[in-house]
Protein backbone atom coordinates (compact mmCIF):
# COMPACT_ATOMS: atom_id res chain seq x y z
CA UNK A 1 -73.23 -136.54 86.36
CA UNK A 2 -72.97 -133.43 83.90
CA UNK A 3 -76.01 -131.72 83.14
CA UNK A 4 -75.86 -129.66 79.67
CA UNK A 5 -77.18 -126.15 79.29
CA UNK A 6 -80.53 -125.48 77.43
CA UNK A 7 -77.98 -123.56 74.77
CA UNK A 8 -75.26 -126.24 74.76
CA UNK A 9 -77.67 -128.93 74.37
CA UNK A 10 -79.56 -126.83 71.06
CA UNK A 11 -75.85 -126.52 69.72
CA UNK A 12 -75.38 -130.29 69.90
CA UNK A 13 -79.01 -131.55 69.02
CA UNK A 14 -78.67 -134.96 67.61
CA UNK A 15 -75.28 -135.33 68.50
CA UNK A 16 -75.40 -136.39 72.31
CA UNK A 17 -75.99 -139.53 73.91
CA UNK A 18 -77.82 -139.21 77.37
CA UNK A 19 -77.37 -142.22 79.54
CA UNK A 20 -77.89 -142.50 83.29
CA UNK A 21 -78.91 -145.83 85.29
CA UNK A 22 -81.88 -145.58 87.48
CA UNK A 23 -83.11 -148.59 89.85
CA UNK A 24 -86.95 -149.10 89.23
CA UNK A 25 -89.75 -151.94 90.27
CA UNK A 26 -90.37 -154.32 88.86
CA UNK A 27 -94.05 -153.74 87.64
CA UNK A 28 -95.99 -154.96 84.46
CA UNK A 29 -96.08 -152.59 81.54
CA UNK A 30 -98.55 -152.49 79.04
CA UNK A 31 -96.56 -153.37 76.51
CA UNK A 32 -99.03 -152.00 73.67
CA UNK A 33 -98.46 -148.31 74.76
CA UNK A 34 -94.94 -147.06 75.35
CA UNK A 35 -95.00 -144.43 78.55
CA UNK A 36 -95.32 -140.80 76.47
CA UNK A 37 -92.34 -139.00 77.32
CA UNK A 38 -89.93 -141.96 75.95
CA UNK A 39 -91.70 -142.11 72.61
CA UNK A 40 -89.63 -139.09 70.90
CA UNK A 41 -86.37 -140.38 72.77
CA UNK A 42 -83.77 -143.28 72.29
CA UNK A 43 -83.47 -145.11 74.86
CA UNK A 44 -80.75 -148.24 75.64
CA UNK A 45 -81.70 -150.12 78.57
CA UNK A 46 -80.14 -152.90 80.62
CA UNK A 47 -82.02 -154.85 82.82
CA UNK A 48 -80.12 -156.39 86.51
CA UNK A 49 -82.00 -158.21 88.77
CA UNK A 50 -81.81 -156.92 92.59
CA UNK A 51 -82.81 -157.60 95.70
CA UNK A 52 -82.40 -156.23 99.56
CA UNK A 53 -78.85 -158.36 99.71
CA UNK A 54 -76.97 -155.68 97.74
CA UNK A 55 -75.14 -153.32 100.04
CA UNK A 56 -75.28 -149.74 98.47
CA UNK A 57 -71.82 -150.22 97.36
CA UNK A 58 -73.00 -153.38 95.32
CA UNK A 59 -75.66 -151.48 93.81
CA UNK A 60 -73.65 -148.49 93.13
CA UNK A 61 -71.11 -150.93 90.72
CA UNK A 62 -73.99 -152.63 89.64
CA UNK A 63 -75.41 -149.36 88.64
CA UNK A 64 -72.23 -148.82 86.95
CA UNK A 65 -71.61 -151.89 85.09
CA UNK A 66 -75.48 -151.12 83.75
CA UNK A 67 -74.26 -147.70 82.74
CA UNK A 68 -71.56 -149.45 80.67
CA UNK A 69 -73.41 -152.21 78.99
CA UNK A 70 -76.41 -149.44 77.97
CA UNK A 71 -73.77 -146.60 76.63
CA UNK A 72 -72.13 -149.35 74.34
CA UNK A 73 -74.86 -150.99 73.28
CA UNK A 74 -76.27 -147.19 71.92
CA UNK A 75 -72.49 -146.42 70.60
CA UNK A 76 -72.88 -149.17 68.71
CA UNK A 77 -75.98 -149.01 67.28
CA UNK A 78 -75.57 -145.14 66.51
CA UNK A 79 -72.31 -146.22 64.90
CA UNK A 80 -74.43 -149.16 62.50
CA UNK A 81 -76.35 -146.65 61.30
CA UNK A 82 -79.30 -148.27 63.46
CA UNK A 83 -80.18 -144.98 64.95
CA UNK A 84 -80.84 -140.97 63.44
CA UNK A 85 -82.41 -137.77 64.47
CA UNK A 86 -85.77 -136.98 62.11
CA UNK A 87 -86.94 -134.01 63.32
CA UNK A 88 -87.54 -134.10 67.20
CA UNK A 89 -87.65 -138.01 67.35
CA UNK A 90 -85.21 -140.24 67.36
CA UNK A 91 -85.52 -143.59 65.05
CA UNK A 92 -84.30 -146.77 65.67
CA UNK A 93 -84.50 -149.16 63.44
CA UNK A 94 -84.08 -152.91 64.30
């Protein structure tokens, strides 16, 4: 993990793609009302199914391989033109 400087990250606003995997529940959203702080953000997501049979090595590649599948699918859209900086938010069209 490399975490960016307040300075480094003003210098490349809008030009940074921050990715990370994170295991969470799997809990019912309301799907009418986007959680606050991930409105002004882009966010690619991959979705893996779990359960207590992965060893922490097994969740560590499948962590990974999520890591992989999220980062290209936001390469790729940046590089479509699918996604741009207005102000503080990000847009995404679809």
């Amino acid at each position: 993990m490399q975490v960016f400087s307040d300075d480094l990250c003003t210098r490349l606003a809008g030009r940074v793609i921050n990715i990370h995997h994170s295991f969470l529940p799997n809990a019912p959203r309301p799907t009418t009302s986007p959680p606050t702080s991930t409105r002004a953000r882009f966010i690619a997501q991959e979705v893996i199914d779990v359960d207590h049979s992965h060893t922490p090595d097994g969740l560590a590649a499948i962590g990974r391989d999520a890591e992989s599948a999220a980062l290209a699918s936001a390469v790729r859209r940046h590089c479509e033109g699918w996604v741009f900086v207005q102000g503080r938010r990000t847009v995404v069209l679809r």
